[in-house]
N, C-alpha and C. Protein backbone atom coordinates (compact mmCIF):
# COMPACT_ATOMS: atom_id res chain seq x y z
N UNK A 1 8.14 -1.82 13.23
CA UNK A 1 9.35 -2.38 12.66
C UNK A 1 9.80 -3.56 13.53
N UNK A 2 10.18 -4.68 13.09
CA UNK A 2 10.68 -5.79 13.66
C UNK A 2 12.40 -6.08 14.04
N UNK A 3 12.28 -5.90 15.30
CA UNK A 3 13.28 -5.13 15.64
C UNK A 3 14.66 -6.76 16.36
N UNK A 4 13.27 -8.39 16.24
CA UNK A 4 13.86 -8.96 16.72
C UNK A 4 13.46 -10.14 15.70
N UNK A 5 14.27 -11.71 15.94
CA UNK A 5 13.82 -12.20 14.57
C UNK A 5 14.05 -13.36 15.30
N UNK A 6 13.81 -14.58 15.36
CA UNK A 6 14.06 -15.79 16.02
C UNK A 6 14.32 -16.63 14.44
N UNK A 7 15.32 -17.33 14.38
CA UNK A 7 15.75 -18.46 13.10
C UNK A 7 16.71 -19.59 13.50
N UNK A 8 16.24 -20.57 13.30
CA UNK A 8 16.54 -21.97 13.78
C UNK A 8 16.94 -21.57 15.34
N UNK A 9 16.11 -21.38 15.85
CA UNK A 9 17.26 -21.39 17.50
C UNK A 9 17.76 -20.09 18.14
N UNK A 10 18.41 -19.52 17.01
CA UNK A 10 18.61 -18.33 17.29
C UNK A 10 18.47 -17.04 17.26
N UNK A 11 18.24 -15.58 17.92
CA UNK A 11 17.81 -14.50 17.85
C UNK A 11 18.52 -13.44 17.17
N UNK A 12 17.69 -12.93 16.66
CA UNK A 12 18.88 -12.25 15.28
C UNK A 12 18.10 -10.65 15.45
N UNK A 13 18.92 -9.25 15.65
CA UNK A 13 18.79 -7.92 15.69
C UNK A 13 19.41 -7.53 14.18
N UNK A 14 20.33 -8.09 13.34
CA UNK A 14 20.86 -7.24 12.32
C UNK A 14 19.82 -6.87 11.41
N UNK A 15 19.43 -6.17 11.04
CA UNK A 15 18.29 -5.65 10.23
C UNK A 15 18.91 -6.31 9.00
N UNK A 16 19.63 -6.05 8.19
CA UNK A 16 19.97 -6.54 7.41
C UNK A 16 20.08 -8.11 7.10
N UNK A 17 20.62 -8.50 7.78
CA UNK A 17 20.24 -10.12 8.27
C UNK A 17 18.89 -10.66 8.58
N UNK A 18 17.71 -10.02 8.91
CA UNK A 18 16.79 -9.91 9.22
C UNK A 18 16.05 -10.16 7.48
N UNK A 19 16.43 -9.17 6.70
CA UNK A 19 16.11 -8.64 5.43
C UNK A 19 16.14 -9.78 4.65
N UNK A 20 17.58 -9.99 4.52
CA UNK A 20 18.10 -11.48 3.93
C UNK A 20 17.46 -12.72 4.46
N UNK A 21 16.77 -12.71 5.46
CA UNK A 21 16.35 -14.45 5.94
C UNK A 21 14.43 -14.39 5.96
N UNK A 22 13.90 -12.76 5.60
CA UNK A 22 12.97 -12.61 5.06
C UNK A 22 12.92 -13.15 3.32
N UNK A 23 13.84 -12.60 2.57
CA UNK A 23 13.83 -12.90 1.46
C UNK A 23 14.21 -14.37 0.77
N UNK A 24 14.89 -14.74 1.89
CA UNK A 24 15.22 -16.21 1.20
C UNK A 24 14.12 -17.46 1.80
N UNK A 25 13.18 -17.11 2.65
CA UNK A 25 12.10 -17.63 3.31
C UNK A 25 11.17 -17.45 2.45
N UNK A 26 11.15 -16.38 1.48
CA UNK A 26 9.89 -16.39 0.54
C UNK A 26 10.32 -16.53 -0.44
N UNK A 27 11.53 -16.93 -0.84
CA UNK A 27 11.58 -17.51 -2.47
C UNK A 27 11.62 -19.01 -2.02
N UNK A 28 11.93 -19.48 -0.91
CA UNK A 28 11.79 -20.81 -0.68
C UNK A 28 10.61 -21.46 -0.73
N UNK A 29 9.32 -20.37 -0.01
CA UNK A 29 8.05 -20.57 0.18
C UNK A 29 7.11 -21.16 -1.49
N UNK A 30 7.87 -19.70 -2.78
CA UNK A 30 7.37 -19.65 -3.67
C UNK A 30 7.53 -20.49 -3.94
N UNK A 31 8.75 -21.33 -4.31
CA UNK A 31 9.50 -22.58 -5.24
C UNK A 31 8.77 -23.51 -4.98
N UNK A 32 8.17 -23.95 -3.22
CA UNK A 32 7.53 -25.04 -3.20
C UNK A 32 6.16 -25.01 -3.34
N UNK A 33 5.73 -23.56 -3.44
CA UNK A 33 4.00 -23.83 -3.94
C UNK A 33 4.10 -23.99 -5.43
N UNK A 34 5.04 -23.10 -5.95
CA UNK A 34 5.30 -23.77 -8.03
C UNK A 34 5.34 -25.54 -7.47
N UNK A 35 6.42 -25.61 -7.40
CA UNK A 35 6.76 -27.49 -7.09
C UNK A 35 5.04 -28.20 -7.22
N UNK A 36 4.13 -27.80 -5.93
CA UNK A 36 3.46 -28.22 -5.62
C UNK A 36 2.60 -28.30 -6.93
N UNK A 37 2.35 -27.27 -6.98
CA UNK A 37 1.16 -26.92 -8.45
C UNK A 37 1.40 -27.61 -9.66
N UNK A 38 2.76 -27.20 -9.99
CA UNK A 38 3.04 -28.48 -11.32
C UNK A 38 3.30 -29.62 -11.36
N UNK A 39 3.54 -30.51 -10.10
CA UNK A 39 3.26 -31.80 -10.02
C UNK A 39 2.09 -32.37 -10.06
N UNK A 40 0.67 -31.14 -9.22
CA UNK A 40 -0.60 -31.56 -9.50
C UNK A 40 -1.23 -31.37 -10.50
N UNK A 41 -0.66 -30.73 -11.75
CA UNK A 41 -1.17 -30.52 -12.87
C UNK A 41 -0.42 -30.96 -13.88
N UNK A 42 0.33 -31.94 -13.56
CA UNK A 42 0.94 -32.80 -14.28
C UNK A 42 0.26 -34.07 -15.30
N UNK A 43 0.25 -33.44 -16.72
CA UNK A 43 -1.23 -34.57 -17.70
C UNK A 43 -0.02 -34.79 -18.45
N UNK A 44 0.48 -36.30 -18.60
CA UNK A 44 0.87 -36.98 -19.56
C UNK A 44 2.65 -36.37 -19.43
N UNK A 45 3.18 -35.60 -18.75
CA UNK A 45 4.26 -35.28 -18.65
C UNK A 45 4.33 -33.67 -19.12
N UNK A 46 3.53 -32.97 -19.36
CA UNK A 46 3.22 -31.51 -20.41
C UNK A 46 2.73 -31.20 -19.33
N UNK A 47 3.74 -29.57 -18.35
CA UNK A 47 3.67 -28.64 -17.58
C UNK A 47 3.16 -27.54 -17.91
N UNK A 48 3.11 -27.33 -19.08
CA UNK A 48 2.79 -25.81 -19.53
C UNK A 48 1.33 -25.24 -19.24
N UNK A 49 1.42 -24.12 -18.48
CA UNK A 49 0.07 -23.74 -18.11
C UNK A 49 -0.68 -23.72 -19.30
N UNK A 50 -0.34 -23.15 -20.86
CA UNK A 50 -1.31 -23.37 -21.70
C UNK A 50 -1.59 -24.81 -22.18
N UNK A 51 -0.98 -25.87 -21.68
CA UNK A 51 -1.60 -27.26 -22.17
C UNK A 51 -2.51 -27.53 -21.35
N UNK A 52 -2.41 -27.14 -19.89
CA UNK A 52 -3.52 -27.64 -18.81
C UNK A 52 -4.85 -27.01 -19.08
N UNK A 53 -4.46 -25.32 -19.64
CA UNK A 53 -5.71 -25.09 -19.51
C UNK A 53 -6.43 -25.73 -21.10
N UNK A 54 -5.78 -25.91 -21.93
CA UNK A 54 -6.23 -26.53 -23.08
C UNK A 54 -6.88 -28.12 -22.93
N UNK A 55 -6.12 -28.88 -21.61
CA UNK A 55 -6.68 -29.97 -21.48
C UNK A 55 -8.12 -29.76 -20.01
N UNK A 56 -8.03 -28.53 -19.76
CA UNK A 56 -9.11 -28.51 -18.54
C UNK A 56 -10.27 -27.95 -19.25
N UNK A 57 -10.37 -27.17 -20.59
CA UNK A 57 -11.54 -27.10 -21.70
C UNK A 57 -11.90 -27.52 -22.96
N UNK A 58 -12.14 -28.76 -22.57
CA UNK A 58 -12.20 -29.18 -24.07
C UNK A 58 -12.94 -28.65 -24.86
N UNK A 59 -13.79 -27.74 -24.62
CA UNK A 59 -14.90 -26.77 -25.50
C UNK A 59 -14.14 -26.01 -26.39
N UNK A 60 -14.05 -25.68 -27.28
CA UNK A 60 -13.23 -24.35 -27.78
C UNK A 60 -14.41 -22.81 -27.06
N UNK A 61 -13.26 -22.16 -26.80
CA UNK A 61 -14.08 -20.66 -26.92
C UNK A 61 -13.83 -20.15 -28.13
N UNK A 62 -14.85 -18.88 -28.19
CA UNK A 62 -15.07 -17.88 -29.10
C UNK A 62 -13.79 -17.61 -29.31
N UNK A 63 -13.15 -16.61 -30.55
CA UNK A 63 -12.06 -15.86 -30.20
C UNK A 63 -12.72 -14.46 -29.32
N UNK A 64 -11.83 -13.72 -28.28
CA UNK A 64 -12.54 -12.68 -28.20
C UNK A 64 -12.05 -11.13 -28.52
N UNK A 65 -13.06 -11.01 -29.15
CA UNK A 65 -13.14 -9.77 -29.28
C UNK A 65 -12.72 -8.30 -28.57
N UNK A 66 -11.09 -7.84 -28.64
CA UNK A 66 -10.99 -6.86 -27.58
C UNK A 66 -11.66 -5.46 -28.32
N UNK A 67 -12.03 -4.26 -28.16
CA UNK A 67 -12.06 -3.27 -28.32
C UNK A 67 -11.28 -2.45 -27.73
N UNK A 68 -11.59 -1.04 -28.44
CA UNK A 68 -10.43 -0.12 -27.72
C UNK A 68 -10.71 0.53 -26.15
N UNK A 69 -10.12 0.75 -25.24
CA UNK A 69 -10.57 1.14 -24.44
C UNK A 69 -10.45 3.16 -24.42
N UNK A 70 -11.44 3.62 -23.78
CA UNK A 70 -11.46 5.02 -23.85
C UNK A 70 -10.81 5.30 -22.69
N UNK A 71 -11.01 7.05 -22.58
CA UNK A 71 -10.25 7.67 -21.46
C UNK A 71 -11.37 7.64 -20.03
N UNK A 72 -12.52 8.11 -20.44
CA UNK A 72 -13.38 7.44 -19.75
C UNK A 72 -13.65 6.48 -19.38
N UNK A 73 -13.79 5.07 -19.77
CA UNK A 73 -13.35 4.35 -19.07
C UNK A 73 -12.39 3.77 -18.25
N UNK A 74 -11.02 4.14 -18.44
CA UNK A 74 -10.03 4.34 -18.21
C UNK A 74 -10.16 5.21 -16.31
N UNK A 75 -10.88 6.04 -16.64
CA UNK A 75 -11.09 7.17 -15.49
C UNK A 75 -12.88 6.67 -14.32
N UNK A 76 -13.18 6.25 -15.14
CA UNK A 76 -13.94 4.85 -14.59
C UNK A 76 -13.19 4.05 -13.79
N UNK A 77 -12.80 3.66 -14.12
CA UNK A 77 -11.83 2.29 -13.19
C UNK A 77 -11.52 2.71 -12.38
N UNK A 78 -10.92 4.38 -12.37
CA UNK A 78 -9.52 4.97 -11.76
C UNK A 78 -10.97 5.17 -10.44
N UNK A 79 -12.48 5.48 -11.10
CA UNK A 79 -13.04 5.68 -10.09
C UNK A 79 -13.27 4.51 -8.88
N UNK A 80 -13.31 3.59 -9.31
CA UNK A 80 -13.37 2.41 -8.63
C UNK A 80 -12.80 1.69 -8.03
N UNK A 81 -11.08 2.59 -7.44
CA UNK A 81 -9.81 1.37 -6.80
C UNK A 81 -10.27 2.35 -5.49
N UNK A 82 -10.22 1.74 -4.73
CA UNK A 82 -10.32 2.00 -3.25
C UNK A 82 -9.29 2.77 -2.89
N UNK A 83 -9.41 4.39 -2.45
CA UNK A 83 -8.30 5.23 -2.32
C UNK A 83 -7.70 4.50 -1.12
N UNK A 84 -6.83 4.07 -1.44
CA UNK A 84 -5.17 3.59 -0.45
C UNK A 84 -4.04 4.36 0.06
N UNK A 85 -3.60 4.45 0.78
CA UNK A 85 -2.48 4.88 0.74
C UNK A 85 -0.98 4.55 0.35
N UNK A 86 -1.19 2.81 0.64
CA UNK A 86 -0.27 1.76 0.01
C UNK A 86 0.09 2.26 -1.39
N UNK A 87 1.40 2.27 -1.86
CA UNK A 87 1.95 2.14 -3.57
C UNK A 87 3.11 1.22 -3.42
N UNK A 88 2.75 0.70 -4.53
CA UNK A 88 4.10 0.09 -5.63
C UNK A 88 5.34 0.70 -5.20
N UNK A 89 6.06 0.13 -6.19
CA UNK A 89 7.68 0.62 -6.59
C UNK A 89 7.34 2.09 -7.17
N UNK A 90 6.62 2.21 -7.51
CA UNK A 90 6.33 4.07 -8.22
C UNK A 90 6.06 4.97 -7.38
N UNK A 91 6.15 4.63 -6.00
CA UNK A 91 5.60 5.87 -5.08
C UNK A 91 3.95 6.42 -5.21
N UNK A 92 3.12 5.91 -6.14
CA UNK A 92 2.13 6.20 -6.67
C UNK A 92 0.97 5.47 -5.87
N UNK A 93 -0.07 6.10 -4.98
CA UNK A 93 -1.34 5.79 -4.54
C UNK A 93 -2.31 5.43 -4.92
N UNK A 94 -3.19 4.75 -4.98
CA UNK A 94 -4.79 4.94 -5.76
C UNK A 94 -5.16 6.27 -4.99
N UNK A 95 -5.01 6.54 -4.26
CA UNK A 95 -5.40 7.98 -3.42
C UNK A 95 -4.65 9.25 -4.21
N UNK A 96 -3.74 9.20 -4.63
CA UNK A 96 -3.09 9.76 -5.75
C UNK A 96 -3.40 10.21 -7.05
N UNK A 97 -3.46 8.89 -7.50
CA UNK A 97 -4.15 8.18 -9.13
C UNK A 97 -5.36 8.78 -9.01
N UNK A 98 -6.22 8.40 -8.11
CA UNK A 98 -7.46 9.49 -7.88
C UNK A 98 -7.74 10.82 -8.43
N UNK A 99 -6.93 11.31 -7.57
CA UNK A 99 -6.68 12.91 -7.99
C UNK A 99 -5.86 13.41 -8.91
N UNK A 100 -5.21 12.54 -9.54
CA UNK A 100 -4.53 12.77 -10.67
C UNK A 100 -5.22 12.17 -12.15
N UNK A 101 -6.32 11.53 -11.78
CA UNK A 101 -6.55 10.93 -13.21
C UNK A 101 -6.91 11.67 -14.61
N UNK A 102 -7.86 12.98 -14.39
CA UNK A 102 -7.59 13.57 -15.15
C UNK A 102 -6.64 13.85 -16.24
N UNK A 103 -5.80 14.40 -15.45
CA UNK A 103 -4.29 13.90 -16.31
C UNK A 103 -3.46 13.34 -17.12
N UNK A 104 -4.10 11.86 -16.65
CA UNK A 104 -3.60 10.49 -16.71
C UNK A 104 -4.63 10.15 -17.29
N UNK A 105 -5.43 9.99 -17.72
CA UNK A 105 -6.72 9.13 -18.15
C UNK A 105 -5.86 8.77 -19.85
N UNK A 106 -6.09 9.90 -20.23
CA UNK A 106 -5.41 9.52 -22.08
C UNK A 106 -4.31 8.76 -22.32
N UNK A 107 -3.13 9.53 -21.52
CA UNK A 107 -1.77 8.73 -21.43
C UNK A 107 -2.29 7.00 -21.60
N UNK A 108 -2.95 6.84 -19.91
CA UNK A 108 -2.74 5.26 -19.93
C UNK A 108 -4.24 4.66 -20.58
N UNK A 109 -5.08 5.23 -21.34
CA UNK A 109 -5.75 4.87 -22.21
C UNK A 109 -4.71 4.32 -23.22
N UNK A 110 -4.04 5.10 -23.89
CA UNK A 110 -3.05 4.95 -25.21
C UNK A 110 -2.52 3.57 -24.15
N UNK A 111 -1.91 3.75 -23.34
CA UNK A 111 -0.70 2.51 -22.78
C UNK A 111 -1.62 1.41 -22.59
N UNK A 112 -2.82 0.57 -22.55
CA UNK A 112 -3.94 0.04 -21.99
C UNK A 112 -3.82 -0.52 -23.48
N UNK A 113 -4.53 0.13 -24.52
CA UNK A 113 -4.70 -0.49 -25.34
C UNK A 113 -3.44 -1.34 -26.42
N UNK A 114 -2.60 -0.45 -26.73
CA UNK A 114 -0.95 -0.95 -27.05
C UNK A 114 -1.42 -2.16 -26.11
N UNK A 115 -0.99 -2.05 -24.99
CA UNK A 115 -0.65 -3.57 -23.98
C UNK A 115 -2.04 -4.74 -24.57
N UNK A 116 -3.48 -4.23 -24.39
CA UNK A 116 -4.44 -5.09 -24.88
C UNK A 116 -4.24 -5.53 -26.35
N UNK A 117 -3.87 -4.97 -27.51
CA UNK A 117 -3.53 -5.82 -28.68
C UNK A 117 -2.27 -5.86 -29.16
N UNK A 118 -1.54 -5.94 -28.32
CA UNK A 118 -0.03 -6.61 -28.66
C UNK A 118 -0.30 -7.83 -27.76
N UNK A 119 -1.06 -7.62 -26.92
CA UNK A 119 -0.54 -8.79 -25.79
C UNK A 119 0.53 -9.30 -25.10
N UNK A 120 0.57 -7.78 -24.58
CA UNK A 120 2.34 -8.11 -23.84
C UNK A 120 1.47 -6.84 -22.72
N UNK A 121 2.07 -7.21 -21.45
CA UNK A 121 1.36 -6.88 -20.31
C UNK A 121 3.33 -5.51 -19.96
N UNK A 122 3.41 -4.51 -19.88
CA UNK A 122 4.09 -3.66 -19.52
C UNK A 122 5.55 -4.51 -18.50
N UNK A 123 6.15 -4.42 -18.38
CA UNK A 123 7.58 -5.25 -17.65
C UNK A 123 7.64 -4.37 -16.50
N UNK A 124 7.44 -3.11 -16.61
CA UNK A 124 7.47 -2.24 -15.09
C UNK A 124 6.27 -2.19 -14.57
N UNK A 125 5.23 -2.67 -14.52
CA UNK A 125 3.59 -2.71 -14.20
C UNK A 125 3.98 -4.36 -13.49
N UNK A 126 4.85 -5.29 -13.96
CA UNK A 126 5.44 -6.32 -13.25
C UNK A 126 5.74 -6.10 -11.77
N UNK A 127 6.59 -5.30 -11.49
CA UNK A 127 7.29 -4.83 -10.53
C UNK A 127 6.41 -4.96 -9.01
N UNK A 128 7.08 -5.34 -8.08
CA UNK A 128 6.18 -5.00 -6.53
C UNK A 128 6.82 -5.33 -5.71
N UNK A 129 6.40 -4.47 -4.56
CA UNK A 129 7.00 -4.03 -3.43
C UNK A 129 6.68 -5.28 -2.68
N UNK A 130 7.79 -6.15 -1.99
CA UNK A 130 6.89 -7.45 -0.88
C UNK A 130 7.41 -7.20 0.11
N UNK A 131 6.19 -7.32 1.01
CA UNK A 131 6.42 -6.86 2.41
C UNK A 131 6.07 -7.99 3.29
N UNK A 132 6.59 -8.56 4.35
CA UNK A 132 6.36 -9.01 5.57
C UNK A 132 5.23 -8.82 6.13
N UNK A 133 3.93 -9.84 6.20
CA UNK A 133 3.06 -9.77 6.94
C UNK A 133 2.79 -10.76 7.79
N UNK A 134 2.57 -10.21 9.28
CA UNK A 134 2.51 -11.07 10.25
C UNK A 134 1.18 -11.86 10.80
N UNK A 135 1.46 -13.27 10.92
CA UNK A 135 0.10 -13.93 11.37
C UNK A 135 0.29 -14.95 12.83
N UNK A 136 0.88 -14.37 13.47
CA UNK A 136 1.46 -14.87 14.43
C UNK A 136 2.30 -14.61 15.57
N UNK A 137 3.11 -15.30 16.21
CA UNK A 137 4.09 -14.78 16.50
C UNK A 137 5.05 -13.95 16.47
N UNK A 138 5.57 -12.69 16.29
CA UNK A 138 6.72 -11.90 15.44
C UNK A 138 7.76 -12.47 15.49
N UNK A 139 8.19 -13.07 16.56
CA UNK A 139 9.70 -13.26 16.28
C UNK A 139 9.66 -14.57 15.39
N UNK A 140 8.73 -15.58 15.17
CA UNK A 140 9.13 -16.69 13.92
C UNK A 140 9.05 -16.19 12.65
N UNK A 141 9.89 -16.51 11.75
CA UNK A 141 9.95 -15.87 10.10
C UNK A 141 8.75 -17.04 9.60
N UNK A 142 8.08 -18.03 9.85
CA UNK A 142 7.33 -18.90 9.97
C UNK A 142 5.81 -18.63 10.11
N UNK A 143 6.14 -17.35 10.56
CA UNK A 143 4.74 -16.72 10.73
C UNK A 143 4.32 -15.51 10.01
N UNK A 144 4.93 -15.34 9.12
CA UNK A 144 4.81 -14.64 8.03
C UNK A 144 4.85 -14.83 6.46
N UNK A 145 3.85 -14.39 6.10
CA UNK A 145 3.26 -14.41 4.44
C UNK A 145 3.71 -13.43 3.59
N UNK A 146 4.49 -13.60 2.86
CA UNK A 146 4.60 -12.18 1.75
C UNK A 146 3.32 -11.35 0.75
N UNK A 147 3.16 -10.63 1.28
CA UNK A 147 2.57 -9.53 0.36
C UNK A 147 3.26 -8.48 -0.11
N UNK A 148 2.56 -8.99 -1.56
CA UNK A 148 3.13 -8.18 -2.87
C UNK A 148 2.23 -6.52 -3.19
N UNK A 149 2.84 -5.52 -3.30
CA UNK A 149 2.05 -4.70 -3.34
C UNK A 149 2.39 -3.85 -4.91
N UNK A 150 1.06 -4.01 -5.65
CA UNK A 150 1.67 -3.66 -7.16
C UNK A 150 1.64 -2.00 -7.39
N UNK A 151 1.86 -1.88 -8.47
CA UNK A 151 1.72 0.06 -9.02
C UNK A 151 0.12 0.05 -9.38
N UNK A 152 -0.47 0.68 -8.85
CA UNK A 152 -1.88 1.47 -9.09
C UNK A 152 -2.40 1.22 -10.73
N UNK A 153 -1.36 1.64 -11.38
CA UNK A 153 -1.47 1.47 -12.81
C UNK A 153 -1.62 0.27 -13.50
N UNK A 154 -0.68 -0.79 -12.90
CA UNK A 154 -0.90 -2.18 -12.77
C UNK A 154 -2.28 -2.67 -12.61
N UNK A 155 -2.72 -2.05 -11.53
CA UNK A 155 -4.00 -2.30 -10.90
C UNK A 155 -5.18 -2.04 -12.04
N UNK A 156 -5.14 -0.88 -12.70
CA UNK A 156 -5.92 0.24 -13.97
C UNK A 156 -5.92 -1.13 -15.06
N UNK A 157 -4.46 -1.29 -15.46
CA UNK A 157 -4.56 -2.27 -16.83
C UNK A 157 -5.11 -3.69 -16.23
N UNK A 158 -5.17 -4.12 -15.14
CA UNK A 158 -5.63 -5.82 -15.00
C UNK A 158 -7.29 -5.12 -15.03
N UNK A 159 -7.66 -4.30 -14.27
CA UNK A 159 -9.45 -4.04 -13.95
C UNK A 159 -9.40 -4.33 -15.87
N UNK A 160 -8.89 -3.02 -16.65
CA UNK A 160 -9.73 -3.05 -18.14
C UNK A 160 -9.61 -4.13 -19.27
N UNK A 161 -8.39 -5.59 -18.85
CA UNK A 161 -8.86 -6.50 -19.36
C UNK A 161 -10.20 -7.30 -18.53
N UNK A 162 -10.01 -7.53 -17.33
CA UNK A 162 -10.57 -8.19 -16.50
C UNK A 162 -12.18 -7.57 -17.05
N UNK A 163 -12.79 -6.49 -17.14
CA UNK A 163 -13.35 -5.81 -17.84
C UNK A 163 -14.11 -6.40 -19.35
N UNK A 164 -13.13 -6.51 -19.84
CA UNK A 164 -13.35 -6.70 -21.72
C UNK A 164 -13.41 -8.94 -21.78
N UNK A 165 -12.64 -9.39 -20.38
CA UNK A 165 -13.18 -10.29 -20.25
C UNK A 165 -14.63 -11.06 -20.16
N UNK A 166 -14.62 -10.05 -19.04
CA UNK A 166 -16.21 -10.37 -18.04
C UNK A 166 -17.43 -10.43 -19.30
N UNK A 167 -16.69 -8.96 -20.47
CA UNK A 167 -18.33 -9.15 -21.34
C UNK A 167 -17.91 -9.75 -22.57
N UNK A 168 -16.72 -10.62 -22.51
CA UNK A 168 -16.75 -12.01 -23.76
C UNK A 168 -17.64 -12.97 -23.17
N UNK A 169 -17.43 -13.62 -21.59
CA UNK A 169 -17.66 -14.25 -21.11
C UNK A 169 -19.30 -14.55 -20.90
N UNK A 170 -19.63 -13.21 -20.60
CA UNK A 170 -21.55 -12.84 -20.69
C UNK A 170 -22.09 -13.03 -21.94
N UNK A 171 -21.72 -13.14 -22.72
CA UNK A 171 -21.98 -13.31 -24.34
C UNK A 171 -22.95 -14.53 -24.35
């Protein structure tokens, strides 16, 4: 735990204060890598990530083809996240999810596919924990990167598009 904090000059113990000059250091950080990105992808005055990527392929693709996903596969995936101990906002592990998939396999089969053909990605699967990681010095806030740490489940639904991608793409 970081128990001391150095900012402009001065040394700061309030944890809370500490908290606050973590958080406003990484929405500052974010704003200027957006800034950065949409000025360099700036074509003709049109920001919108779907115009860039429309002007970075001029090929058309296929439409693709999703299918449904099963529970087995579903429990597949679940086999394949590296048991962690790290969770999300859900309290929930891949070390967890692991041993719980059984369980869980159908549920977030059903929730997987809903999300794959509506095309709306879950609003609480959004959610993540950001934590302070140090590359440096501790006491500069300067020397730290935010990492985002998502829900396991989060993790489940990006693998089974990422998944149904990979074999449009192999086509």
């Amino acid at each position: 735990m970081l128990r001391r904090l150095t900012l402009d000059g001065n040394s700061i113990s309030d944890r809370k204060y500490i908290a606050s000059a973590f958080n406003k250091y990484f929405l500052v950080m974010v704003k200027s890598i957006n800034t950065k990105q949409l000025s360099s992808h700036n074509i003709g005055g049109n920001t919108t990530p779907l115009h860039y990527l429309m002007q970075s392929f001029k090929n058309h693709f296929q439409n693709i083809n999703l299918k449904s996903i099963s529970t087995k596969e579903i429990e597949n995936i679940i086999k394949s996240l590296k048991p962690k101990n790290s969770s999300g906002y859900d309290g929930l592990s891949t070390k967890l999810i692991k041993i719980i998939s059984p369980f869980t396999g159908s549920p977030l089969a059903h929730i997987c596919n809903k999300s794959l053909f509506s095309g709306i990605f879950p609003d609480h699967l959004k959610y993540a924990v950001v934590k302070p990681f140090m590359k440096g010095d501790k006491s500069k806030i300067s020397n730290y990167r935010s990492v985002s740490i998502l829900s396991s489940f989060s993790k489940v639904l990006e693998k089974a598009m990422y998944n149904q991608l990979q074999e449009h793409l192999n086509k």
